[in-house]
C-alpha atoms as a PDB file:
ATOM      1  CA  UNK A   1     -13.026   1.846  25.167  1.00  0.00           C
ATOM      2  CA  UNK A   2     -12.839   2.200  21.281  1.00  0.00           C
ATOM      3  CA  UNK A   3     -11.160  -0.694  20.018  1.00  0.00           C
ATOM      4  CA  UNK A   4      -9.411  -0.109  16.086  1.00  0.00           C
ATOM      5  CA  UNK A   5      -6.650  -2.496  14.990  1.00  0.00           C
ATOM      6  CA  UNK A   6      -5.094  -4.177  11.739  1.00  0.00           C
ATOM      7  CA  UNK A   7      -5.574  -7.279   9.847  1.00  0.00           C
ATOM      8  CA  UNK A   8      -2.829  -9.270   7.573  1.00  0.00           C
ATOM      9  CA  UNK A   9      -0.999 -12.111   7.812  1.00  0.00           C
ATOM     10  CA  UNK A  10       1.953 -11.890   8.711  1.00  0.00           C
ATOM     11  CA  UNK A  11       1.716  -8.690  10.846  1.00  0.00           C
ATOM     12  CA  UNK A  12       5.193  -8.551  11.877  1.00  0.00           C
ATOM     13  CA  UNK A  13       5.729  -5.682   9.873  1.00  0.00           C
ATOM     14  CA  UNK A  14       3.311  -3.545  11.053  1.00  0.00           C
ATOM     15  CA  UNK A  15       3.524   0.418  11.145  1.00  0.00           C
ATOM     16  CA  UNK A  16       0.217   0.962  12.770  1.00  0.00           C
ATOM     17  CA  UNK A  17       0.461  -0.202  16.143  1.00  0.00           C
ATOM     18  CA  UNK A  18       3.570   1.514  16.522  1.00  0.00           C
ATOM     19  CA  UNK A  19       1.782   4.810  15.287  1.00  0.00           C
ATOM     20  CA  UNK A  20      -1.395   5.016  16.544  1.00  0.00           C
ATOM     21  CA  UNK A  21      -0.279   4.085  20.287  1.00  0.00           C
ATOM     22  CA  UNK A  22       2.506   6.936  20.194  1.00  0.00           C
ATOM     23  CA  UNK A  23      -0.727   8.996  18.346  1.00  0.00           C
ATOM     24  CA  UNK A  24      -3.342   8.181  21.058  1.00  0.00           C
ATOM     25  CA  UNK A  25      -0.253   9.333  24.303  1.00  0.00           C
ATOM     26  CA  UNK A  26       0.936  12.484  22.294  1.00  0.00           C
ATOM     27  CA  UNK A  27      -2.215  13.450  21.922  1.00  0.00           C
ATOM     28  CA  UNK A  28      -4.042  12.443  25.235  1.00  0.00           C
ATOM     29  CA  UNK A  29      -6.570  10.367  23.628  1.00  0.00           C
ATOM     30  CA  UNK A  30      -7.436   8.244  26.797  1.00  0.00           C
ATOM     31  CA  UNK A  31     -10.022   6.056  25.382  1.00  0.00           C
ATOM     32  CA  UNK A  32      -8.881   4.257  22.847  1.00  0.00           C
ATOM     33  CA  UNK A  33      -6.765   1.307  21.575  1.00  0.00           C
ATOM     34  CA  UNK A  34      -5.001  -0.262  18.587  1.00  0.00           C
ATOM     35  CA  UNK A  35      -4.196  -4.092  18.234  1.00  0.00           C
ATOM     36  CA  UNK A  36      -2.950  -6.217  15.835  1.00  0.00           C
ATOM     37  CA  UNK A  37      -5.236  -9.090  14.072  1.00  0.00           C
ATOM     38  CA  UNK A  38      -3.092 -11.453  12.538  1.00  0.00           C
ATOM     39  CA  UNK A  39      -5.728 -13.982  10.892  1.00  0.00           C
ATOM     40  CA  UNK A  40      -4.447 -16.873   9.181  1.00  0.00           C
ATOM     41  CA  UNK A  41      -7.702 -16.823   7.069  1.00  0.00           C
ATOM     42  CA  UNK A  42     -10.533 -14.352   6.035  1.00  0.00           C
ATOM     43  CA  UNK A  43     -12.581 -17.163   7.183  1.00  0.00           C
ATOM     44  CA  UNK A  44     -11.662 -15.786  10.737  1.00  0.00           C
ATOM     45  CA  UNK A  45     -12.718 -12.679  10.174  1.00  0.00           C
ATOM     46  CA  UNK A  46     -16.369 -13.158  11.343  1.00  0.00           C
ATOM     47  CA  UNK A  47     -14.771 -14.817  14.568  1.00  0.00           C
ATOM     48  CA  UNK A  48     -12.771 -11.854  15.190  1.00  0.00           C
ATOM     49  CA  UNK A  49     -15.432  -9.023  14.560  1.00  0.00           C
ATOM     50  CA  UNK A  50     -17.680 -11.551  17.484  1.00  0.00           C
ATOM     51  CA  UNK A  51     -15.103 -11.528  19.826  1.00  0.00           C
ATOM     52  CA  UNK A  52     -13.821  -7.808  19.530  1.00  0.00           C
ATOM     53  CA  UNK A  53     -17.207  -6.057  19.878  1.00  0.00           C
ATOM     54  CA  UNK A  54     -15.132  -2.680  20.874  1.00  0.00           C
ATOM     55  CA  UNK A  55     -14.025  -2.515  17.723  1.00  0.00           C
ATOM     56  CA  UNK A  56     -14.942   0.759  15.437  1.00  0.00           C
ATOM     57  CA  UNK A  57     -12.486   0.466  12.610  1.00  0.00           C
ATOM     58  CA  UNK A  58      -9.767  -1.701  11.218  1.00  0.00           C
ATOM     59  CA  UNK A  59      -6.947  -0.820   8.721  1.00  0.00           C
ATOM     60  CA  UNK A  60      -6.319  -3.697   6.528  1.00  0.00           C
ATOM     61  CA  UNK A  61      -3.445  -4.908   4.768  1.00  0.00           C
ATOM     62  CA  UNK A  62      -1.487  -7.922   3.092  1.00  0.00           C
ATOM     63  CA  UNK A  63      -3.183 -10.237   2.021  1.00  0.00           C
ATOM     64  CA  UNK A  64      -6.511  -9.080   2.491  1.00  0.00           C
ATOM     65  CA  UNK A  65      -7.511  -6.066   0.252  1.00  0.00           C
ATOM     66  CA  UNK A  66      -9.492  -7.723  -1.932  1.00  0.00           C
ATOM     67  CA  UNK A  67      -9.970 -10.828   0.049  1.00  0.00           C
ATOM     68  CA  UNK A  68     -12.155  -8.557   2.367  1.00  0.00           C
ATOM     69  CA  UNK A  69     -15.125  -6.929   0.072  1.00  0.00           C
ATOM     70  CA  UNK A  70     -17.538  -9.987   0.489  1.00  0.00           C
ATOM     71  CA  UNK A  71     -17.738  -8.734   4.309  1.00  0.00           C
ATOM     72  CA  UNK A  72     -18.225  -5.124   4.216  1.00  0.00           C
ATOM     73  CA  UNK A  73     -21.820  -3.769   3.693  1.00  0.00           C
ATOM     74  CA  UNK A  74     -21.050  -0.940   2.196  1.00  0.00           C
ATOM     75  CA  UNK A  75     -17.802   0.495  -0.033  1.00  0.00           C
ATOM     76  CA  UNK A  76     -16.587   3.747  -0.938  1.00  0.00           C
ATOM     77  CA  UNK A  77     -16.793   4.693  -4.230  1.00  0.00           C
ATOM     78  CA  UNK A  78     -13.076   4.259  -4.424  1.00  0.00           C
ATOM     79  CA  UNK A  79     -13.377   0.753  -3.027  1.00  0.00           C
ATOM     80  CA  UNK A  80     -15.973  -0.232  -5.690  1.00  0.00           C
ATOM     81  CA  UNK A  81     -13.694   1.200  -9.149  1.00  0.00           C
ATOM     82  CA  UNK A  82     -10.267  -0.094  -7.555  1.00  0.00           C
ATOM     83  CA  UNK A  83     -11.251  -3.689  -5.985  1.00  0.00           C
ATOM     84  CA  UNK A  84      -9.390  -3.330  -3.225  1.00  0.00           C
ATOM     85  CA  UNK A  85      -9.772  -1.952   0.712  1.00  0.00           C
ATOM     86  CA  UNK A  86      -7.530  -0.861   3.270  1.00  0.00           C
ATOM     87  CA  UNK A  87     -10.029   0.510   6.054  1.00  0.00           C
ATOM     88  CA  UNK A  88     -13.001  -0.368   7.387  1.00  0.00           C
ATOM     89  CA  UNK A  89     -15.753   1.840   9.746  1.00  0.00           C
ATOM     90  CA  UNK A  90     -17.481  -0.507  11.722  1.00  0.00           C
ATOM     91  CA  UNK A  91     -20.714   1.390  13.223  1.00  0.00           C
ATOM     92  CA  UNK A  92     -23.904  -0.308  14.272  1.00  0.00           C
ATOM     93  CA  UNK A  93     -22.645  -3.407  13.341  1.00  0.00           C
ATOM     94  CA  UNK A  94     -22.345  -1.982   9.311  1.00  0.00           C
ATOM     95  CA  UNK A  95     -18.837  -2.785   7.980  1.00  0.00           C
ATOM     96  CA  UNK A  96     -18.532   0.271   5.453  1.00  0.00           C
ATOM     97  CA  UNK A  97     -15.089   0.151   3.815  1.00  0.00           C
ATOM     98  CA  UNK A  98     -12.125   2.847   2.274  1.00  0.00           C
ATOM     99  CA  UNK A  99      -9.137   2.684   0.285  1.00  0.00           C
ATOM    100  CA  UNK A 100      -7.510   5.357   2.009  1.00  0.00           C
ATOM    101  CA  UNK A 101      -3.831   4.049   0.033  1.00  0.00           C
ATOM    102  CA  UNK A 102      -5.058   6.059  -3.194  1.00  0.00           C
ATOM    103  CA  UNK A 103      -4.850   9.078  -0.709  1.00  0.00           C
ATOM    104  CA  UNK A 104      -1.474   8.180   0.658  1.00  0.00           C
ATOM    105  CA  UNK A 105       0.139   7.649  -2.673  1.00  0.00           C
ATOM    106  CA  UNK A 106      -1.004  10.718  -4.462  1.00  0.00           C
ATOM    107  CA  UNK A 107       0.384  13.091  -1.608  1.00  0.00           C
ATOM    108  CA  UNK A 108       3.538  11.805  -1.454  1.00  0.00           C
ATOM    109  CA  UNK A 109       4.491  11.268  -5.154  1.00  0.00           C
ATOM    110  CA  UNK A 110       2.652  14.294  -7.074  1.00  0.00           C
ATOM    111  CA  UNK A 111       5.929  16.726  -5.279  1.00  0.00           C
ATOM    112  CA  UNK A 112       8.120  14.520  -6.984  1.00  0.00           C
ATOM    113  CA  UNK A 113       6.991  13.871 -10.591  1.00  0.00           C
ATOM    114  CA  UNK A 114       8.359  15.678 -13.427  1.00  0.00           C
ATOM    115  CA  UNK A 115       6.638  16.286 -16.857  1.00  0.00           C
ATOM    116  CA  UNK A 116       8.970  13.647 -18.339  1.00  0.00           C
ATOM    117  CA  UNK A 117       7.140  10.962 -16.028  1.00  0.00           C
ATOM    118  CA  UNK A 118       4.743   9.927 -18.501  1.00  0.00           C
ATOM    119  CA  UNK A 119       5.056   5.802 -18.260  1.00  0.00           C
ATOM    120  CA  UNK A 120       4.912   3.858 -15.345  1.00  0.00           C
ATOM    121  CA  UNK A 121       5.772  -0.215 -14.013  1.00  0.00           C
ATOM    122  CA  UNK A 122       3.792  -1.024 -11.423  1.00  0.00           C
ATOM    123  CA  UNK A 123       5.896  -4.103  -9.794  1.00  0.00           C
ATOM    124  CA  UNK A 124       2.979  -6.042  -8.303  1.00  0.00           C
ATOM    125  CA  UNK A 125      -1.064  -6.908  -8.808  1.00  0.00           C
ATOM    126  CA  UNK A 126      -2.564  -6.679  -5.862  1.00  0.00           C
ATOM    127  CA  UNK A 127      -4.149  -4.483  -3.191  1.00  0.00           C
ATOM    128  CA  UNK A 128      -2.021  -1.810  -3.282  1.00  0.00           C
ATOM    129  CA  UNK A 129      -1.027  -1.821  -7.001  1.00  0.00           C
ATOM    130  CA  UNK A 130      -4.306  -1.291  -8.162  1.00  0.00           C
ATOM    131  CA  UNK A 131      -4.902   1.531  -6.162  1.00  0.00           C
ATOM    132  CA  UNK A 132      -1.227   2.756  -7.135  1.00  0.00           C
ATOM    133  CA  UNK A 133      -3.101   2.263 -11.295  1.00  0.00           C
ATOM    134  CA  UNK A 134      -5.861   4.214  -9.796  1.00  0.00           C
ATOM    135  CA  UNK A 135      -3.571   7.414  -9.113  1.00  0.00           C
ATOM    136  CA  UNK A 136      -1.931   6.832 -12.171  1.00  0.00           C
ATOM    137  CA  UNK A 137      -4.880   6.997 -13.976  1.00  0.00           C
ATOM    138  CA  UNK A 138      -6.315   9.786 -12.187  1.00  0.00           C
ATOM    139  CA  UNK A 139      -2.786  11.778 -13.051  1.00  0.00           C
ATOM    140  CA  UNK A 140      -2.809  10.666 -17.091  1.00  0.00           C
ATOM    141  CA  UNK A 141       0.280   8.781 -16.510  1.00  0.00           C
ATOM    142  CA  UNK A 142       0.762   5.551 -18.726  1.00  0.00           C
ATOM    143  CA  UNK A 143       1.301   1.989 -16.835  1.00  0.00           C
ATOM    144  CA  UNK A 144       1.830  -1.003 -17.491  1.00  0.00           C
ATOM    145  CA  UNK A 145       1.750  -4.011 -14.558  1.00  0.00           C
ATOM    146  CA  UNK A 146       4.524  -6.003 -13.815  1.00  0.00           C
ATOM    147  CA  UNK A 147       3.953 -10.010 -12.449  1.00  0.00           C
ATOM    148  CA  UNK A 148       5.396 -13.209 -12.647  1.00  0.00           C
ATOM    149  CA  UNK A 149       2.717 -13.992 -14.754  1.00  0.00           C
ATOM    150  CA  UNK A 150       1.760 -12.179 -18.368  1.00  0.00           C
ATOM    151  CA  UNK A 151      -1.687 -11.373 -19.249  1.00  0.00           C
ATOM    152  CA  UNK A 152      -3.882  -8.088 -20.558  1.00  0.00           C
ATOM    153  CA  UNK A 153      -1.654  -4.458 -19.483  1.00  0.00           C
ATOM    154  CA  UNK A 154       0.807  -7.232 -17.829  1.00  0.00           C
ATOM    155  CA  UNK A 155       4.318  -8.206 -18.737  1.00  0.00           C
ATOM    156  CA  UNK A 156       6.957 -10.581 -16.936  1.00  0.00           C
ATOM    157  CA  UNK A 157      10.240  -9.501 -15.274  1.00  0.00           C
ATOM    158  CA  UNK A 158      11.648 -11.391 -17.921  1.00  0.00           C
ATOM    159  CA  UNK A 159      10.220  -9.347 -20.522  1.00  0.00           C
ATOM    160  CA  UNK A 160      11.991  -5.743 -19.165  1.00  0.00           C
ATOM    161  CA  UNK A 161      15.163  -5.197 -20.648  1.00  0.00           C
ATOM    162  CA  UNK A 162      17.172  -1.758 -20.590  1.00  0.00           C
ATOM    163  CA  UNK A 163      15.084  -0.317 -24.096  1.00  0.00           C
ATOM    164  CA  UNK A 164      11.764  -1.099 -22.061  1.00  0.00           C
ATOM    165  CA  UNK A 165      13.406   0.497 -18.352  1.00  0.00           C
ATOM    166  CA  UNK A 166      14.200   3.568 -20.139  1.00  0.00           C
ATOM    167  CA  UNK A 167      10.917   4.180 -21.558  1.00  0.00           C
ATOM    168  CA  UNK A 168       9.317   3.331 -18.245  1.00  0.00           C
ATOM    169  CA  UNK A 169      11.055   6.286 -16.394  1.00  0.00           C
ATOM    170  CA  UNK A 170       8.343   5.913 -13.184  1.00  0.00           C
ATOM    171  CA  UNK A 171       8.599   2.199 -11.360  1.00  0.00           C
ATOM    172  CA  UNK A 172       6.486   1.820  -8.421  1.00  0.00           C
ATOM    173  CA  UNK A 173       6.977  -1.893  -6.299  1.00  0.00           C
ATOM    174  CA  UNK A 174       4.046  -2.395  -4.854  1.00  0.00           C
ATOM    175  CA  UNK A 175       5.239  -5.864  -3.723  1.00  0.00           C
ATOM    176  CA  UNK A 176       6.469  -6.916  -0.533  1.00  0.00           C
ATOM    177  CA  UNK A 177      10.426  -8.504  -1.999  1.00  0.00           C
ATOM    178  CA  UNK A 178      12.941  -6.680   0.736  1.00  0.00           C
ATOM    179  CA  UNK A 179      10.528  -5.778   3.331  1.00  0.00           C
ATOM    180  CA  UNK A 180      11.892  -6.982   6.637  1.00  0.00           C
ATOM    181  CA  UNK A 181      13.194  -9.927   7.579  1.00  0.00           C
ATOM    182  CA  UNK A 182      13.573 -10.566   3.813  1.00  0.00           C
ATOM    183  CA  UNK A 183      15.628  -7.054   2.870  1.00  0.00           C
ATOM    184  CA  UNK A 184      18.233  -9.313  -0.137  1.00  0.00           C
ATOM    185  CA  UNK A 185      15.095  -9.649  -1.493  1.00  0.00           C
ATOM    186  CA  UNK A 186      14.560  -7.104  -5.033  1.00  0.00           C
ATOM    187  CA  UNK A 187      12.334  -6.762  -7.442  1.00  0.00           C
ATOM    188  CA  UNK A 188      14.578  -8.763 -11.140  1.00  0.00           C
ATOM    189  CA  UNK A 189      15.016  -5.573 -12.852  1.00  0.00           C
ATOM    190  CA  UNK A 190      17.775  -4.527 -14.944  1.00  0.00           C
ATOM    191  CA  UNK A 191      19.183  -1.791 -12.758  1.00  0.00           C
ATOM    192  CA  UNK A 192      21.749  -0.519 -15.011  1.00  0.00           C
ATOM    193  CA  UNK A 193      19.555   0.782 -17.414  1.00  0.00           C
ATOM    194  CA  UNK A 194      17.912   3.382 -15.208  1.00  0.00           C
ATOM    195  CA  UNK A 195      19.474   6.676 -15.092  1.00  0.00           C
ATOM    196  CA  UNK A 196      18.934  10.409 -13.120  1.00  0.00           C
ATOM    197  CA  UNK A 197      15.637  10.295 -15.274  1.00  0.00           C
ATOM    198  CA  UNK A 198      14.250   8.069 -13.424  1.00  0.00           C
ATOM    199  CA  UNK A 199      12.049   7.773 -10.046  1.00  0.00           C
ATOM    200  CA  UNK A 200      11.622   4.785  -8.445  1.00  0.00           C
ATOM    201  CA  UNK A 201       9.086   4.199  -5.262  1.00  0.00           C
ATOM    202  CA  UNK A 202       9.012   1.571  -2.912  1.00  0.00           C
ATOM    203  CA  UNK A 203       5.805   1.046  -0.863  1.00  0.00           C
ATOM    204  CA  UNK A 204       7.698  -0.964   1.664  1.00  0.00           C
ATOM    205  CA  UNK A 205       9.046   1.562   4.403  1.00  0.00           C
ATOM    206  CA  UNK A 206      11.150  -1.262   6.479  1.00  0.00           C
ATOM    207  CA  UNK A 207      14.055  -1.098   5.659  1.00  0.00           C
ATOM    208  CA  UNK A 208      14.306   2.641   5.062  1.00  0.00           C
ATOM    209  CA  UNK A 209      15.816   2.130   2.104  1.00  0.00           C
ATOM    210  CA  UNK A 210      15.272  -1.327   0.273  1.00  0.00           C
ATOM    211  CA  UNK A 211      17.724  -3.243  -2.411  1.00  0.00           C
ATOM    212  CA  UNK A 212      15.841  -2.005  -4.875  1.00  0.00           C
ATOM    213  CA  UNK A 213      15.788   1.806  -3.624  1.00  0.00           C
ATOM    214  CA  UNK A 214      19.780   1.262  -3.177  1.00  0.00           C
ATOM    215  CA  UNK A 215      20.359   0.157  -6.293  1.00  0.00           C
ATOM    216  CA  UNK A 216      18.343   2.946  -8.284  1.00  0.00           C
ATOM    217  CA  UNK A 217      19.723   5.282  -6.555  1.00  0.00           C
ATOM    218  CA  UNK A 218      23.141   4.234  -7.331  1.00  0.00           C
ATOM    219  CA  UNK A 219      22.274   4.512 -10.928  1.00  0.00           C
ATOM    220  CA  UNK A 220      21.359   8.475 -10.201  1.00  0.00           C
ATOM    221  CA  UNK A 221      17.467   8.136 -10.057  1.00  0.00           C
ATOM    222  CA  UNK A 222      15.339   9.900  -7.347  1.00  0.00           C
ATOM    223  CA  UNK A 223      13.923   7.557  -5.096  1.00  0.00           C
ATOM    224  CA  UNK A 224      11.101   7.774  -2.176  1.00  0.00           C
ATOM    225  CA  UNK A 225      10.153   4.869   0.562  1.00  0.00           C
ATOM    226  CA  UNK A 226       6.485   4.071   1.328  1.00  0.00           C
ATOM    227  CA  UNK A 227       6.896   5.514   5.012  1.00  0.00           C
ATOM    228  CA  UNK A 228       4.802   9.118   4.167  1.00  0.00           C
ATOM    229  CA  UNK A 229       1.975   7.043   2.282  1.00  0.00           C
ATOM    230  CA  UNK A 230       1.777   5.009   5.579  1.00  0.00           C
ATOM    231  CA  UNK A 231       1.092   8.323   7.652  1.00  0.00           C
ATOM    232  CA  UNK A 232      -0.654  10.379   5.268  1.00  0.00           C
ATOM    233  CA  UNK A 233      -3.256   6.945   5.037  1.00  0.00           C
ATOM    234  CA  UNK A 234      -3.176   5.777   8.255  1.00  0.00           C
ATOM    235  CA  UNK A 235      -4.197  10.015   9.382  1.00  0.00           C
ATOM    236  CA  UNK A 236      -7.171   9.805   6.553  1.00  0.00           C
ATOM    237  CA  UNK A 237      -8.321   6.971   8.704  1.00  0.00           C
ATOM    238  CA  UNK A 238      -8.684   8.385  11.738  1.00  0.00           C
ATOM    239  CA  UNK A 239     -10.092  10.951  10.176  1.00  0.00           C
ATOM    240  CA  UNK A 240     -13.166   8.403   8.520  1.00  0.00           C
ATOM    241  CA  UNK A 241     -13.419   6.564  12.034  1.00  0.00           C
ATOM    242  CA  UNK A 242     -14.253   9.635  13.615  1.00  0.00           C
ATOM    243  CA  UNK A 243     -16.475  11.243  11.235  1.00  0.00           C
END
């Protein structure tokens, strides 16, 4: 039996159970399996990859994207210019890892950008916003991050006000504020400042439509939920596992 499965912490939110057991029955693929790995610790890790010796690839995913490159053997060319990994192919005990996010992302926005999306906010700096930057860089579209901390290409929430929003017609939270259970949670924007020039993405897929997608929408901009990312990445890695 070929053993794949998902590490995080939490994992209550996870998509990829859910979608590669309904994958593996639709498509009569008999001999395999997908589990969860909630580790409190990358310090597990090693424990996990002793006791699970079925296993032949793991998607990975909050908080471990970065926290994981000291244990793969190999990266992706990807992997190595964005810092950050979201799938691994274990095969003869080499841990070779993939950021197949970057993939995910670019599908599912390019259909929806217009040629007046030329700056970005990327609400987040980790994992998944750098390979978010990665896209955007790849497409020639401006960003700056977003944190609760300032530093170099970085500003505060606190620092946004409706001049800045308007500018930045292309806002991307890569964070996890009104994923389930926590869905009052939102990114501290000011909301009334965006307008029907605006797109706004939310990597989190659960709820369909977040506080922060509500709200933007309500002000007339286009918005899009993280849910065709999750399928178009979590497809790439089947694809990697079995090639």
């Amino acid at each position: 039996m070929r053993q794949f499965g998902l590490i995080g912490y939490p994992l209550s939110h996870s998509f990829s159970k859910n979608y590669f057991t309904r994958k593996f029955g639709e498509e009569n693929i008999h001999d395999c399996s997908y589990e969860l790995f909630p580790i409190e610790t990358m310090q597990d890790f090693p424990l996990l990859l002793k006791q699970q010796k079925e296993l032949a690839g793991l998607n990975v995913t909050i908080p471990y994207k970065e926290a994981v490159l000291p244990f793969l053997h190999q990266q992706s060319k990807a992997v190595r210019e964005i810092g950050a990994c979201n799938c691994i192919k274990i095969q003869n005990g080499i841990l070779t890892g993939f950021n197949t996010d970057v993939l995910g992302f670019e599908q599912s926005i390019v259909p929806l950008l217009r040629k007046n999306h030329k700056k970005a906010l990327v609400l987040g700096t980790g994992g998944a916003a750098k390979a978010v930057a990665w896209v955007l860089h790849k497409l020639n579209i401006e960003f700056l991050y977003v944190s609760r901390h300032s530093g170099e290409n970085m500003l505060t929430y606190d620092q946004i006000d409706n001049k800045m929003i308007r500018d930045f017609n292309l806002i991307i939270n890569t964070t996890p504020l009104g994923m389930q259970p926590n869905v009052h949670q939102k990114p501290s924007l000011p909301y009334n400042g965006l307008n029907n020039e605006h797109l706004c993405y939310d990597l989190v897929y659960n709820p369909e439509k977040t506080v922060f997608l509500d709200l933007s929408e309500k002000q007339g901009a286009v918005i899009k939920n993280g849910l065709e990312m999750l399928v178009i990445q979590a497809e790439e890695s089947w694809k990697i596992w079995n090639s």
